[in-house]
Each structure stands twice: as structure tokens, then as C-alpha cells.
N, C-alpha and C. Protein backbone atom coordinates (compact mmCIF):
# COMPACT_ATOMS: atom_id res chain seq x y z
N UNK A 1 -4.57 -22.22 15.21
CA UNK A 1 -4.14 -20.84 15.46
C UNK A 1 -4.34 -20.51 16.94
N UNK A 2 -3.37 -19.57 17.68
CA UNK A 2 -3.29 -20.05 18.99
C UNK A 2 -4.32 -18.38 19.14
N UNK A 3 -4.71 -18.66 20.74
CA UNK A 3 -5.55 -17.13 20.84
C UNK A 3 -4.61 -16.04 20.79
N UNK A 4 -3.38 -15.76 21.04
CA UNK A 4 -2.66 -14.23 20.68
C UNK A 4 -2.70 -13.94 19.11
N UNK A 5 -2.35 -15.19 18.36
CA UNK A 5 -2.73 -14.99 16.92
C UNK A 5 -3.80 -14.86 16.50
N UNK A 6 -4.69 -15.12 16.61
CA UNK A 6 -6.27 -14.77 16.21
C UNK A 6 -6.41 -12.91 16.73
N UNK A 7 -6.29 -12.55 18.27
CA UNK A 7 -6.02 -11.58 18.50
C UNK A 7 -4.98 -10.36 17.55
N UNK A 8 -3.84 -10.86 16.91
CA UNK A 8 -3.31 -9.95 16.12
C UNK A 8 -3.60 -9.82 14.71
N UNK A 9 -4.24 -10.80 14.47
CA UNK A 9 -5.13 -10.71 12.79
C UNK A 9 -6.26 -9.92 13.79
N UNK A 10 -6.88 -9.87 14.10
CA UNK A 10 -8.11 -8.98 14.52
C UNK A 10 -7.81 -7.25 14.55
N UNK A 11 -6.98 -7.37 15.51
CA UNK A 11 -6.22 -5.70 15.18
C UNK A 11 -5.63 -5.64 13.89
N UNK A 12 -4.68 -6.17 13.77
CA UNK A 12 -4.40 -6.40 11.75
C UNK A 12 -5.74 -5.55 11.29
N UNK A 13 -6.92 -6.17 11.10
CA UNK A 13 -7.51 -6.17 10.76
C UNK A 13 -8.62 -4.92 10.51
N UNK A 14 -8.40 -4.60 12.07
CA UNK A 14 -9.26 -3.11 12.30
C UNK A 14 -8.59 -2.38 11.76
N UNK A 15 -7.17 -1.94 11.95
CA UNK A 15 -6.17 -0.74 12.11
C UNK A 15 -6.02 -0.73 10.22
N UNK A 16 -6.22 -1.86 9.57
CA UNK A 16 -6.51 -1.61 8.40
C UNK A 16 -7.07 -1.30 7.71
N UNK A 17 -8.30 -1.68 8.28
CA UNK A 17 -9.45 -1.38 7.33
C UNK A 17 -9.72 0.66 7.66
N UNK A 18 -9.16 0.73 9.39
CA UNK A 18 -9.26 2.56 8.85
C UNK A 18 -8.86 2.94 8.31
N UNK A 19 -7.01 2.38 8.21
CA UNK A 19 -5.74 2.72 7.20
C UNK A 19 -6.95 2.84 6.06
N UNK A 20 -7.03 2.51 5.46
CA UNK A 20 -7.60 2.71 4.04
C UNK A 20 -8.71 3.35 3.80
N UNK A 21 -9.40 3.65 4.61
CA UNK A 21 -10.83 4.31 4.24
C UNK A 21 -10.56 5.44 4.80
N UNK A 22 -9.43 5.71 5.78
CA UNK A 22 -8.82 7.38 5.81
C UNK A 22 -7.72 8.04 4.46
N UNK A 23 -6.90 6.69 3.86
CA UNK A 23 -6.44 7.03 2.56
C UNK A 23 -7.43 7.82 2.01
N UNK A 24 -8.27 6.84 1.40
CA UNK A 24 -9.62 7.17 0.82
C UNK A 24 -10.19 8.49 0.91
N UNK A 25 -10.20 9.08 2.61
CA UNK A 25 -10.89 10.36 2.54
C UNK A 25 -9.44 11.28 2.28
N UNK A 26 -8.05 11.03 1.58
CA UNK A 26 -6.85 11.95 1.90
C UNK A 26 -7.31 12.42 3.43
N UNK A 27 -6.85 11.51 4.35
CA UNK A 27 -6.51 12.05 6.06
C UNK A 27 -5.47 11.59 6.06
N UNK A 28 -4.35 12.74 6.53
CA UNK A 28 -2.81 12.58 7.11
C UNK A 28 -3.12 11.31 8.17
N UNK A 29 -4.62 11.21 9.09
CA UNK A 29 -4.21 10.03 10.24
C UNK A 29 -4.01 8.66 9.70
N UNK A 30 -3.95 8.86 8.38
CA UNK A 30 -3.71 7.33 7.74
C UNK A 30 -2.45 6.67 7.87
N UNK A 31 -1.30 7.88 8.37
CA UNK A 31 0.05 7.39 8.22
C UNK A 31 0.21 6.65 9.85
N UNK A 32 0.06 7.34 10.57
CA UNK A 32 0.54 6.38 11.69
C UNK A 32 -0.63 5.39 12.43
N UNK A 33 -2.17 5.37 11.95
CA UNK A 33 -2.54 4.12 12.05
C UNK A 33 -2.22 3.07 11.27
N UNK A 34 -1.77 3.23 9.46
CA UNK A 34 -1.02 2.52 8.78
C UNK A 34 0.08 1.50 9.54
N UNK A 35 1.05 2.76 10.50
CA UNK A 35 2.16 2.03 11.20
C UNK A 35 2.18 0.94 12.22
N UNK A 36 0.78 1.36 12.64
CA UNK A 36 0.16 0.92 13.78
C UNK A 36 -0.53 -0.93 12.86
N UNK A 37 -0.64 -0.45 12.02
CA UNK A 37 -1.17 -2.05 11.12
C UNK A 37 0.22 -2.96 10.99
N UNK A 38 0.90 -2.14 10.22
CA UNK A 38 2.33 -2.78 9.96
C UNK A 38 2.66 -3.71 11.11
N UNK A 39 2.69 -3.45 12.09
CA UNK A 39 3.68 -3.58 13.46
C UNK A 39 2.58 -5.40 13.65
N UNK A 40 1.24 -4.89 13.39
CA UNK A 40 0.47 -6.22 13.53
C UNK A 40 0.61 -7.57 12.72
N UNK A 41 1.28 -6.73 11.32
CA UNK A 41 1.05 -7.52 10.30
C UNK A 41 2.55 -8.38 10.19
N UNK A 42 3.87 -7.60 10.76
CA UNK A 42 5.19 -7.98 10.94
C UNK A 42 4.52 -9.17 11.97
N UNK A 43 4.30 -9.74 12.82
CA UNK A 43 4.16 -10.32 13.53
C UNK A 43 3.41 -11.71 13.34
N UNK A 44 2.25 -11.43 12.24
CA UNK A 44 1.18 -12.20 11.68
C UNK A 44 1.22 -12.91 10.61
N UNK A 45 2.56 -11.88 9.84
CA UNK A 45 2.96 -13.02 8.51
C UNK A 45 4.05 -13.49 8.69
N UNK A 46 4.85 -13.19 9.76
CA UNK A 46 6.37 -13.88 10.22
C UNK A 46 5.77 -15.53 10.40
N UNK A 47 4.58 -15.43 11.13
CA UNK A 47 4.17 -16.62 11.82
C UNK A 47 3.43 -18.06 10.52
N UNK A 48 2.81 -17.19 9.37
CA UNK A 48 2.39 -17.42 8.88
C UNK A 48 2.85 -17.99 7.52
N UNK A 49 4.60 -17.59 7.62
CA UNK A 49 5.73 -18.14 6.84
C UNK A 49 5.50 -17.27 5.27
N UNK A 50 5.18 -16.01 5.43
CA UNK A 50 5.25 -15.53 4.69
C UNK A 50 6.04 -14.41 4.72
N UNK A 51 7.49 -14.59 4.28
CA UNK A 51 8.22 -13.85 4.43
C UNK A 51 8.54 -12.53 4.36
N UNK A 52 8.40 -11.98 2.97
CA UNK A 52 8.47 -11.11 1.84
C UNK A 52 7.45 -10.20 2.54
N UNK A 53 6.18 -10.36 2.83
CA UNK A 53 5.22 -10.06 3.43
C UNK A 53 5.84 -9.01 4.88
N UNK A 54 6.32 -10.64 5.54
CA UNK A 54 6.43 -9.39 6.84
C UNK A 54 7.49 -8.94 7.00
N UNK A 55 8.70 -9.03 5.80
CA UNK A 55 9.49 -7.89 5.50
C UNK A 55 8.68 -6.51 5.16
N UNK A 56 7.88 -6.74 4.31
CA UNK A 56 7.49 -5.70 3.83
C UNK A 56 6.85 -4.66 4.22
N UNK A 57 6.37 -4.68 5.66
CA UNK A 57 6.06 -4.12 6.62
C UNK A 57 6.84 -3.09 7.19
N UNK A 58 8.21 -4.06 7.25
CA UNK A 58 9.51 -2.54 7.62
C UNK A 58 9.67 -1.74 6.76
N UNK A 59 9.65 -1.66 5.49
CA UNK A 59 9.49 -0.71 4.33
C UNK A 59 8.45 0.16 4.41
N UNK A 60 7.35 -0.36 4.95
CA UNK A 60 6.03 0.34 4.77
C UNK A 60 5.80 1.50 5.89
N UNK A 61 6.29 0.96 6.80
CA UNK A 61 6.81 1.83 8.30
C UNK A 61 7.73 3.05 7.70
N UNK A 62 8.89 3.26 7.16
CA UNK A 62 10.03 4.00 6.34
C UNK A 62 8.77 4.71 5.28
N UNK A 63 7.91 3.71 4.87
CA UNK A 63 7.19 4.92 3.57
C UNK A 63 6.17 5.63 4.05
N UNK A 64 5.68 4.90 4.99
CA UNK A 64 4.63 5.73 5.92
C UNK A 64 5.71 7.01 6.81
N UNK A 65 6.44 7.27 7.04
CA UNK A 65 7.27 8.11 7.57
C UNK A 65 7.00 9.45 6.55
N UNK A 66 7.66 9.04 5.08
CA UNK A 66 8.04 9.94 4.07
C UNK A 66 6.57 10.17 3.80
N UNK A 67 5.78 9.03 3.88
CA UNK A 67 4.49 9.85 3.13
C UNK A 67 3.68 10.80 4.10
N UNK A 68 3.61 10.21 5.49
CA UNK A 68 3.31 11.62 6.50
C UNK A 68 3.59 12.98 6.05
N UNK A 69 5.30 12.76 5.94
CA UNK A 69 6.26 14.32 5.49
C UNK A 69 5.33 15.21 4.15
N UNK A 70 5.39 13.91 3.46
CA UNK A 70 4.90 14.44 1.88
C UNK A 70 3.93 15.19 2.01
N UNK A 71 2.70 14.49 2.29
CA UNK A 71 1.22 15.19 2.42
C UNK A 71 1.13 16.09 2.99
N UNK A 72 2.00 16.24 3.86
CA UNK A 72 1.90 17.69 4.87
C UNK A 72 2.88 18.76 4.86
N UNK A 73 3.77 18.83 3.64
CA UNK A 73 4.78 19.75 2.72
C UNK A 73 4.37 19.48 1.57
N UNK A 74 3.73 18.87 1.17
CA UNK A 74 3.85 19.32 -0.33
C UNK A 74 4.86 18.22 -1.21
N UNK A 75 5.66 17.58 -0.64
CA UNK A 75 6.69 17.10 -1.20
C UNK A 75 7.84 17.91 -0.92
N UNK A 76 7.72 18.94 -0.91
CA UNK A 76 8.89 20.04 -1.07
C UNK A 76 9.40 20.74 0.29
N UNK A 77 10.96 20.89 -0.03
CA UNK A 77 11.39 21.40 1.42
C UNK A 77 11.19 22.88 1.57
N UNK A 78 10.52 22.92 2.72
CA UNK A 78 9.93 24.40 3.60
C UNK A 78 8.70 24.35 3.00
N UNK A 79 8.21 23.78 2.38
CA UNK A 79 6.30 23.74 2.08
C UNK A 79 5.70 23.76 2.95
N UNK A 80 4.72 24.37 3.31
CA UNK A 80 3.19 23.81 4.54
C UNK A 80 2.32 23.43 3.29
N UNK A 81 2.15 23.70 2.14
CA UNK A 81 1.09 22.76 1.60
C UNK A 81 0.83 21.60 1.35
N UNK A 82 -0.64 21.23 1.42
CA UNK A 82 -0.81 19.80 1.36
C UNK A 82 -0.19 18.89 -0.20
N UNK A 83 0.31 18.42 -0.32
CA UNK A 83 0.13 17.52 -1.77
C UNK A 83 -1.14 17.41 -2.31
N UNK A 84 -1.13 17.76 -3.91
CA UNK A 84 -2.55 17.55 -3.96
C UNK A 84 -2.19 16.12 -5.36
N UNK A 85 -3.11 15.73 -5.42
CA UNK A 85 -3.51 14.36 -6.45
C UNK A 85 -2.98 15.20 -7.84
N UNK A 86 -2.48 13.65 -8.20
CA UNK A 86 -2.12 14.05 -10.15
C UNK A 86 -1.73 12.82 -10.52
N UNK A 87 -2.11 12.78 -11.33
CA UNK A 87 -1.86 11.53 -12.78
C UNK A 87 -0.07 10.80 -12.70
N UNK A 88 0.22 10.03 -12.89
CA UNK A 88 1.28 9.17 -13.10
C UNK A 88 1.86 9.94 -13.93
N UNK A 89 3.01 10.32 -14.61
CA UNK A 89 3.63 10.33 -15.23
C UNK A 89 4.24 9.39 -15.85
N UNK A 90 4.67 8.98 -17.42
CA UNK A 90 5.22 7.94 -18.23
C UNK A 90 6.32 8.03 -17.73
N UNK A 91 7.44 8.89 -17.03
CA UNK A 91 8.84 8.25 -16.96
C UNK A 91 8.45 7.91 -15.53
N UNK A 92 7.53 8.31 -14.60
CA UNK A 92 7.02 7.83 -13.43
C UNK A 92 6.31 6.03 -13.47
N UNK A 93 5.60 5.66 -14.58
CA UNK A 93 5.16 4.27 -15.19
C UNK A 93 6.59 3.57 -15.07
N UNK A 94 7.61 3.89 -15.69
CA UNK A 94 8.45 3.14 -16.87
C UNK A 94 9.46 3.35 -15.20
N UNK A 95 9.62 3.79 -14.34
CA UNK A 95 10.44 3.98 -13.23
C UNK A 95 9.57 2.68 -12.48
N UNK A 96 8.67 2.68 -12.30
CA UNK A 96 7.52 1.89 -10.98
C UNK A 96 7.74 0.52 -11.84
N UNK A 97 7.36 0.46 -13.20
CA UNK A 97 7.49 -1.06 -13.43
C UNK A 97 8.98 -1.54 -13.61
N UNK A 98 10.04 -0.83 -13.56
CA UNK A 98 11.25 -1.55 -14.01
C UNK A 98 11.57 -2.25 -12.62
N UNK A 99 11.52 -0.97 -11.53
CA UNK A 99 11.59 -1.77 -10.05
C UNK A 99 10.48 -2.41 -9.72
N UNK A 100 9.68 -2.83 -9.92
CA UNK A 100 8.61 -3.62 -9.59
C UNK A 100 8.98 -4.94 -10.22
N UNK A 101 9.46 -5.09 -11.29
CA UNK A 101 9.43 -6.24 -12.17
C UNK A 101 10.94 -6.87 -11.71
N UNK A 102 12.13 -5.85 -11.36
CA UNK A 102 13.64 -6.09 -10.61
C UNK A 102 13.29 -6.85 -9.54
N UNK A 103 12.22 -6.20 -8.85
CA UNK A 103 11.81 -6.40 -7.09
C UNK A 103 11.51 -7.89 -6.93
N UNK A 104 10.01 -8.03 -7.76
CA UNK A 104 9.71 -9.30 -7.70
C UNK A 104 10.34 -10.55 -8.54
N UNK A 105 11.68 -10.38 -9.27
CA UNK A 105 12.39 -11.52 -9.75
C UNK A 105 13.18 -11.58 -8.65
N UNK A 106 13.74 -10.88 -7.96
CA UNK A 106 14.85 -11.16 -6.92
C UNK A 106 14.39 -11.49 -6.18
N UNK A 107 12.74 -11.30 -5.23
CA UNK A 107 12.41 -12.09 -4.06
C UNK A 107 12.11 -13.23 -4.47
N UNK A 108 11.53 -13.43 -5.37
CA UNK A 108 11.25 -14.71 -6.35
C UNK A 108 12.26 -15.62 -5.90
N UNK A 109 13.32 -15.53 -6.10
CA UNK A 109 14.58 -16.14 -6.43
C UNK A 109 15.39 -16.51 -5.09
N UNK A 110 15.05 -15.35 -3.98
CA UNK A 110 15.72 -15.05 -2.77
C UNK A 110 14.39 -15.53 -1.61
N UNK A 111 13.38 -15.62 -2.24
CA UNK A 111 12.38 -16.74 -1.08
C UNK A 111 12.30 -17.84 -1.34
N UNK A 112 12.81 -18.59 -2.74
CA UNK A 112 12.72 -19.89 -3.37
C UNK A 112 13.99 -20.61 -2.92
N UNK A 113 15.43 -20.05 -2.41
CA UNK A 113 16.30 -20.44 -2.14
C UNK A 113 16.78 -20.46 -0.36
N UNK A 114 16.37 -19.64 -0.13
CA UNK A 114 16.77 -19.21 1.03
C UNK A 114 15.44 -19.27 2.49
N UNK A 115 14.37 -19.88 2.09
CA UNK A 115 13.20 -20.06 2.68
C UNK A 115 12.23 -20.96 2.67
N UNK A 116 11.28 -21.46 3.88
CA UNK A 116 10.60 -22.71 3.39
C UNK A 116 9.24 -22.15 2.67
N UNK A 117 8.87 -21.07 2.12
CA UNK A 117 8.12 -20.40 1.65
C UNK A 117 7.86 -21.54 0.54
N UNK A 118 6.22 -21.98 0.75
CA UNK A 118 5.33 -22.49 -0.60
C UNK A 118 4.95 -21.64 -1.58
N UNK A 119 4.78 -20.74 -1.57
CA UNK A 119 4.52 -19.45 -2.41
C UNK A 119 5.49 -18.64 -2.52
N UNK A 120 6.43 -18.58 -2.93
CA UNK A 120 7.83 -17.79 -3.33
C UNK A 120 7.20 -16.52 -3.91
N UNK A 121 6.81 -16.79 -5.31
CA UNK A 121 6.50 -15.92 -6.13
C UNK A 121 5.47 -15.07 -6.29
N UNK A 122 4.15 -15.82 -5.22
CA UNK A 122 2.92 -14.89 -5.15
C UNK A 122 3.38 -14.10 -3.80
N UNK A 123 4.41 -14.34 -3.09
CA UNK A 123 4.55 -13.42 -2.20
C UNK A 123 5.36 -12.61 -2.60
N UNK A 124 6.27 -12.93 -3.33
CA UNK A 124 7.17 -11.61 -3.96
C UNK A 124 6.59 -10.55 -4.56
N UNK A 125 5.12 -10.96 -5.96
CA UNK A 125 4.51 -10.52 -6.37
C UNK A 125 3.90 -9.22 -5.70
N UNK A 126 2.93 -9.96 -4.42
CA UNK A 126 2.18 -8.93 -3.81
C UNK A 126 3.37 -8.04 -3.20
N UNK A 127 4.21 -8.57 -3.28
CA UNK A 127 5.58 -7.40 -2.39
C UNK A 127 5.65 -6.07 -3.14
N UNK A 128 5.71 -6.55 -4.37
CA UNK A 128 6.35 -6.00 -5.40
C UNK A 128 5.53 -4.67 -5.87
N UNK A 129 4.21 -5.45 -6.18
CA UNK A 129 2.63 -4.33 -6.43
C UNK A 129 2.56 -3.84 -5.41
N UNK A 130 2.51 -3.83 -3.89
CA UNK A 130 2.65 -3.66 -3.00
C UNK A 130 3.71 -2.05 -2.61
N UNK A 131 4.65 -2.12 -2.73
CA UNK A 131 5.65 -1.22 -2.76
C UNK A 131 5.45 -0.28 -4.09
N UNK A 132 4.97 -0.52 -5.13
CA UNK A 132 5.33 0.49 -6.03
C UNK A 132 3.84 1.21 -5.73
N UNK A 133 2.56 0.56 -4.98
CA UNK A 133 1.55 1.03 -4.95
C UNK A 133 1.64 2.18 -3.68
N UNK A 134 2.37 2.14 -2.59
CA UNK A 134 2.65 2.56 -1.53
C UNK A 134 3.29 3.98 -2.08
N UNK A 135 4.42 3.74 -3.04
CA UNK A 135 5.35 5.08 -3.15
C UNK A 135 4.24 5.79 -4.24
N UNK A 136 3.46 5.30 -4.61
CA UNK A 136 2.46 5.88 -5.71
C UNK A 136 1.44 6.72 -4.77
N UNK A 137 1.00 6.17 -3.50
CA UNK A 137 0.41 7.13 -2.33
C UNK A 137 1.09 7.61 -1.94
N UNK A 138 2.35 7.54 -1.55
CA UNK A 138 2.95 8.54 -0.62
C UNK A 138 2.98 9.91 -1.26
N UNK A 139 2.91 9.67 -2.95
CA UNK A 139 2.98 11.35 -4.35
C UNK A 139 1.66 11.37 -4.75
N UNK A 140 0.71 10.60 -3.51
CA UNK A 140 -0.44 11.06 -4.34
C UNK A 140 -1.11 10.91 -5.90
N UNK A 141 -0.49 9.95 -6.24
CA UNK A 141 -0.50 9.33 -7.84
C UNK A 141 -2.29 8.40 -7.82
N UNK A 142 -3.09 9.02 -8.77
CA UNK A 142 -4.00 8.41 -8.47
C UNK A 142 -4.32 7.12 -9.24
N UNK A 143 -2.81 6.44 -9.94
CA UNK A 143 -3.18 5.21 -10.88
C UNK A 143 -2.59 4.84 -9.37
N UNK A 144 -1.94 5.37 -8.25
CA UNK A 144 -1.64 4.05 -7.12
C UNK A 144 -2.96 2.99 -6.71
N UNK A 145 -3.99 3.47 -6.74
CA UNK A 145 -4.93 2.56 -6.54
C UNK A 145 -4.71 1.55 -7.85
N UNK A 146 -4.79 1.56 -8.73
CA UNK A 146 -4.92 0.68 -9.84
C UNK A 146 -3.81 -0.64 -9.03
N UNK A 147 -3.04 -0.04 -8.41
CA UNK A 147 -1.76 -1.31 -8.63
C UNK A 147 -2.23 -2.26 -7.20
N UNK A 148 -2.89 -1.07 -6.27
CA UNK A 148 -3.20 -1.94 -4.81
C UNK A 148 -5.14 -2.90 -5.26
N UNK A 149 -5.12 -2.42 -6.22
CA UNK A 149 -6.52 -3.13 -6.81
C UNK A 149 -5.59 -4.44 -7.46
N UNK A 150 -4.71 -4.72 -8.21
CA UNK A 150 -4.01 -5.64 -8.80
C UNK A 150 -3.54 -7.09 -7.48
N UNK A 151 -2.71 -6.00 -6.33
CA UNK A 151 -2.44 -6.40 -5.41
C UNK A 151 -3.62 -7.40 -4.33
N UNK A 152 -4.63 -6.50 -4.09
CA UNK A 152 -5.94 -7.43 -3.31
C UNK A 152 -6.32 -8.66 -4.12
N UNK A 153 -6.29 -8.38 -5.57
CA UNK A 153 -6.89 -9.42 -6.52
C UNK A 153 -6.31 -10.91 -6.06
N UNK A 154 -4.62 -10.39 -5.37
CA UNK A 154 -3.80 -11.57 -5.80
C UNK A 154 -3.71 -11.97 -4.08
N UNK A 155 -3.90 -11.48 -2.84
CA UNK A 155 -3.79 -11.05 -1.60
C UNK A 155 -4.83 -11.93 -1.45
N UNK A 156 -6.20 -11.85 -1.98
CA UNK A 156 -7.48 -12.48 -1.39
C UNK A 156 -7.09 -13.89 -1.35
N UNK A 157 -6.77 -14.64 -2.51
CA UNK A 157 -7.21 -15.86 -2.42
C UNK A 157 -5.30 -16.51 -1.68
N UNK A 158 -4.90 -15.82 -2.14
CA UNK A 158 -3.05 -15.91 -1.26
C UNK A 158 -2.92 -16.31 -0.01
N UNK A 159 -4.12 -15.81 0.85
CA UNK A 159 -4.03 -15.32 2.49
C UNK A 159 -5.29 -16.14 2.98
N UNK A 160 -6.07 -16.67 2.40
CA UNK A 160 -6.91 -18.14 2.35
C UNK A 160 -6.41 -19.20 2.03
N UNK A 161 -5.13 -19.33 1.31
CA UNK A 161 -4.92 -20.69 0.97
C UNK A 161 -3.83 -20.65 2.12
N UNK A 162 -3.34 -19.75 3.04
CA UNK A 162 -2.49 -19.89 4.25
C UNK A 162 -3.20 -19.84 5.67
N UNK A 163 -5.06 -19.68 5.64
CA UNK A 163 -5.35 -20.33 6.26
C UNK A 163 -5.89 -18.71 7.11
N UNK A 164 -5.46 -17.78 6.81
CA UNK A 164 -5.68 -16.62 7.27
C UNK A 164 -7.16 -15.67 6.50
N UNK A 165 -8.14 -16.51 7.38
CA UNK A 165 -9.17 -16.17 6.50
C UNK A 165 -9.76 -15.02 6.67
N UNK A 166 -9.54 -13.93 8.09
CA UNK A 166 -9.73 -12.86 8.38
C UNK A 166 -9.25 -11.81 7.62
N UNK A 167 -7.83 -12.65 7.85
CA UNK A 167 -7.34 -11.12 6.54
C UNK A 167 -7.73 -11.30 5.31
N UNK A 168 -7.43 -12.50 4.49
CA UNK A 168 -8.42 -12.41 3.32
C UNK A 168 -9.49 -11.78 3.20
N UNK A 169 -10.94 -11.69 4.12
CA UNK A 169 -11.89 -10.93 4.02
C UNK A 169 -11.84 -9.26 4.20
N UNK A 170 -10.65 -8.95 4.69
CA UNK A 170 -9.64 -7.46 5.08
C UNK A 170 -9.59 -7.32 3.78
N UNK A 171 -8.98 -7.96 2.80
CA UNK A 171 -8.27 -7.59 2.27
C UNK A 171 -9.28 -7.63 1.47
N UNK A 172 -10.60 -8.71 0.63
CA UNK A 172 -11.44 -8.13 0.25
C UNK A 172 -12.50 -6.90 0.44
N UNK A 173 -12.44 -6.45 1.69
CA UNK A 173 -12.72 -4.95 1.95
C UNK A 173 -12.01 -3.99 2.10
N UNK A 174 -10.44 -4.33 1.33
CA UNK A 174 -9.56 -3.11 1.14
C UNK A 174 -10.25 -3.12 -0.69
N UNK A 175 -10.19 -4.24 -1.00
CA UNK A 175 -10.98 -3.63 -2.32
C UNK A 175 -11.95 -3.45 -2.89
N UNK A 176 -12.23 -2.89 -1.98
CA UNK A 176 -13.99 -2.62 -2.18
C UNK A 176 -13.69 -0.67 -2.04
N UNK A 177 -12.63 -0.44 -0.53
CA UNK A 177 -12.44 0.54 -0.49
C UNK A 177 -11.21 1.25 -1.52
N UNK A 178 -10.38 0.08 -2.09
CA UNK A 178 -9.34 0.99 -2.97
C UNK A 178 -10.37 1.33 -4.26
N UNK A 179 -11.48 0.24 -4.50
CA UNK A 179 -12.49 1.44 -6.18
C UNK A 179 -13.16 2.91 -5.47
N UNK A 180 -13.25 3.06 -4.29
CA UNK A 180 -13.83 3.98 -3.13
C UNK A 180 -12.50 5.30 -3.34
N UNK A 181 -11.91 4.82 -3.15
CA UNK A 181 -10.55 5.66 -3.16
C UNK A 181 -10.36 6.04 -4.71
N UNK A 182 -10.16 5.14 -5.27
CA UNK A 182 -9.99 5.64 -6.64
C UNK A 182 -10.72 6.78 -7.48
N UNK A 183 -12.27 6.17 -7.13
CA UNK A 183 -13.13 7.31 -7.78
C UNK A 183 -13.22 8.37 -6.84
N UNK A 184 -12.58 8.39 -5.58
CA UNK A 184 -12.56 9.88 -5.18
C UNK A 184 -11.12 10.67 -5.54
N UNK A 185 -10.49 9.92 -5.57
CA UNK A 185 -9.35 11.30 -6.05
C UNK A 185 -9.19 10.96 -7.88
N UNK A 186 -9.68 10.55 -8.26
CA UNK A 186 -10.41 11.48 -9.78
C UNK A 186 -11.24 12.30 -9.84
N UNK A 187 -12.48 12.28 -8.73
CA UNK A 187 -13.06 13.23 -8.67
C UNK A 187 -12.41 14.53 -8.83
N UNK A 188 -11.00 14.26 -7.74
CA UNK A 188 -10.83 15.88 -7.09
C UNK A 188 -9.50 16.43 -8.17
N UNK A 189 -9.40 15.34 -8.78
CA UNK A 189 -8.74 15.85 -10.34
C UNK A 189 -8.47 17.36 -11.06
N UNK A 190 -10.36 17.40 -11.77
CA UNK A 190 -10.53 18.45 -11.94
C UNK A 190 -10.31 19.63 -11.45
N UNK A 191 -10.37 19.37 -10.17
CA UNK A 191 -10.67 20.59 -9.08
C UNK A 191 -8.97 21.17 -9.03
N UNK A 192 -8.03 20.27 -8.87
CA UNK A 192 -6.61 20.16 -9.01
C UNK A 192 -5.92 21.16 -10.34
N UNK A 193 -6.63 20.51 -11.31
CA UNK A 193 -5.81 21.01 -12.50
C UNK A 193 -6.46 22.45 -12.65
N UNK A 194 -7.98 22.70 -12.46
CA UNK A 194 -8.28 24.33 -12.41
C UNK A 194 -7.96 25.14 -11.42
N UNK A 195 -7.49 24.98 -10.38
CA UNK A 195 -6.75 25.58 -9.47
C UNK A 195 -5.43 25.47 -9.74
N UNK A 196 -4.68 24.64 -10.62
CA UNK A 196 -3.03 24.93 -11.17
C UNK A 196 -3.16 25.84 -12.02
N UNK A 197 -4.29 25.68 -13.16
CA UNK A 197 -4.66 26.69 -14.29
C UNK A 197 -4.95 28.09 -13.84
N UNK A 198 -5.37 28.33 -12.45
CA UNK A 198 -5.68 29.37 -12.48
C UNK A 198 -4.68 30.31 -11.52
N UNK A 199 -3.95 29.45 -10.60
CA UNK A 199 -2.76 30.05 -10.40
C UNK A 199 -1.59 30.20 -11.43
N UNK A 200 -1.17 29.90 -12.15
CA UNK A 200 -0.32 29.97 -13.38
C UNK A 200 -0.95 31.23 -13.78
N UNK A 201 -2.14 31.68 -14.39
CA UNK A 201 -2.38 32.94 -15.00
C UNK A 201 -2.87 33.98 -14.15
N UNK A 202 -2.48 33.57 -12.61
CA UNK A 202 -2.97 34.81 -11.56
C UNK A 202 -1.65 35.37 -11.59
């Protein structure tokens, strides 16, 4: 690994680990140090022949855009309120896994043919959990952690067997911080639904 590459897994590395532990605290600055990771990581898995990967970076840049917008409207046009946390919805489930499961047969298929990719399918995979876990933060969905917990599971040992042992250990301290994340916006759950309850009958 040459020294500019060691150098961009290192920033990779930092700019991520805040990305996530500002998720974690809900801070809007998560979106454009997020972008600021991406830009490291386009560069780090291009090299690293993992395709899908550092495609997936330009997507993440586009969702980090919308999810900036989101959190800081509400979702909604002319909002100033923040988005606040809520539960998945079943046609929200049955929407995330149909494209998730579409997503990762077609990169499957489209890195196995069209690429010298040894791992076709575990990179499509993490693409796949990856993206539906992203649009699940950008609405504030608090099963999105569940799917980026699925995602590290498969990321850790993925990004060691390519030799990238920094980020592997990143990525085992993204999941350390996505159970961090998780049990804080269940916490703030409650707090959510009695403040809907109590505006509805104000």
C-alpha cells in the first residue's frame, strides 16, 4: 500500500468515525462530514477493486444532500422543524426490502460480469444494506441502525480479507457506535410519541 493510500484510509477513517458518533448524538454536522468521508472512501475502494463500494459513495453524497434537507425541515416543504425519530413502518419494511433484495441481485450479477471483483456478492450485499440503511437515516427510522448493524457484521471481516485493515477496525467501531445510536434514539422515542400525543389533543 503506497503512502497516499495509507493516508486516505486514515482520513477515511477519522471523518467516519465522527460521521457516526454525530449520527448518534442526531447532529445535522453529520451530513457534510459524512460527505467529506465519502469523497475518501470513492478513492480508497476504487483502488481496492471494490466496486459497488466506491460507487456507493456517489449515492451517499445525493443522500447526504436530502438527509441534511430532511433533518432541518422536517421532511416537509416550508418546515423549519427538526425531524424527529419514529418506528419503520410495514409498507416502509416491505418498500426497503423489495429494493434491497432488487439492488443486491443486480450488482450481484453486474459486478460478476462486468468486473474483476472477487467478491461480487459481499460487495453488492453491503451496497445493498448499506443504501436502504442510509434512506432509513435520512427519515430518521430508528430500525435504520438494525440494517447498518447487519451491514458492519458483513464490512468487518470483507475489508480484512482486502487487506484494508484500518477500515475494518473503523468499521468495527462504527459498530460499537451504531448499538450507541440505536439505544439512543429509542430512548427519545417516548419523548416523541408524548409530545405527538399531546399536540393532537392541544
Amino acid at each position: 500500500m503506497s503512502w497516499s493510500m495509507s493516508w486516505t484510509e486514515v482520513l477515511g477513517f477519522a471523518t467516519g468515525a465522527l460521521c457516526v458518533w454525530l449520527v448518534a448524538r442526531q447532529h445535522v454536522a453529520n451530513w457534510p462530514i459524512g460527505i467529506a468521508n465519502n469523497v475518501f472512501f470513492i478513492v480508497l475502494f476504487a483502488q481496492a477493486g471494490l466496486y459497488a463500494d466506491a460507487g456507493l459513495q456517489i449515492v451517499f453524497i445525493a443522500l447526504a444532500a436530502y438527509g441534511w434537507w430532511s433533518w432541518t425541515h422536517g421532511g416537509g416543504p416550508g418546515s423549519a422543524e427538526a425531524l424527529p425519530v419514529r418506528r419503520t413502518t410495514r409498507t416502509e419494511w416491505v418498500g426497503l426490502a423489495a429494493a434491497g433484495a432488487v439492488g443486491v441481485l443486480a450488482l450481484t450479477l453486474l459486478l460478476g460480469r462486468a468486473t474483476d471483483s472477487t467478491v461480487p456478492f459481499w460487495d453488492a450485499l453491503t451496497t445493498g444494506l448499506s443504501l436502504v440503511a442510509t434512506y432509513g437515516q435520512c427519515r430518521k427510522l430508528v430500525e435504520s441502525w438494525w440494517l447498518w448493524i447487519a451491514a458492519d457484521l458483513v464490512y468487518i471481516p470483507l475489508y480484512a480479507h482486502k487487506g484494508l485493515y484500518l477500515t475494518s477496525a473503523l468499521y468495527a467501531g462504527f459498530l460499537a457506535l451504531c448499538v450507541v445510536g440505536l439505544l439512543g434514539w429509542r430512548r427519545t422515542l417516548p419523548v416523541q410519541q408524548a409530545r405527538t400525543a399531546a399536540e393532537a389533543t392541544a
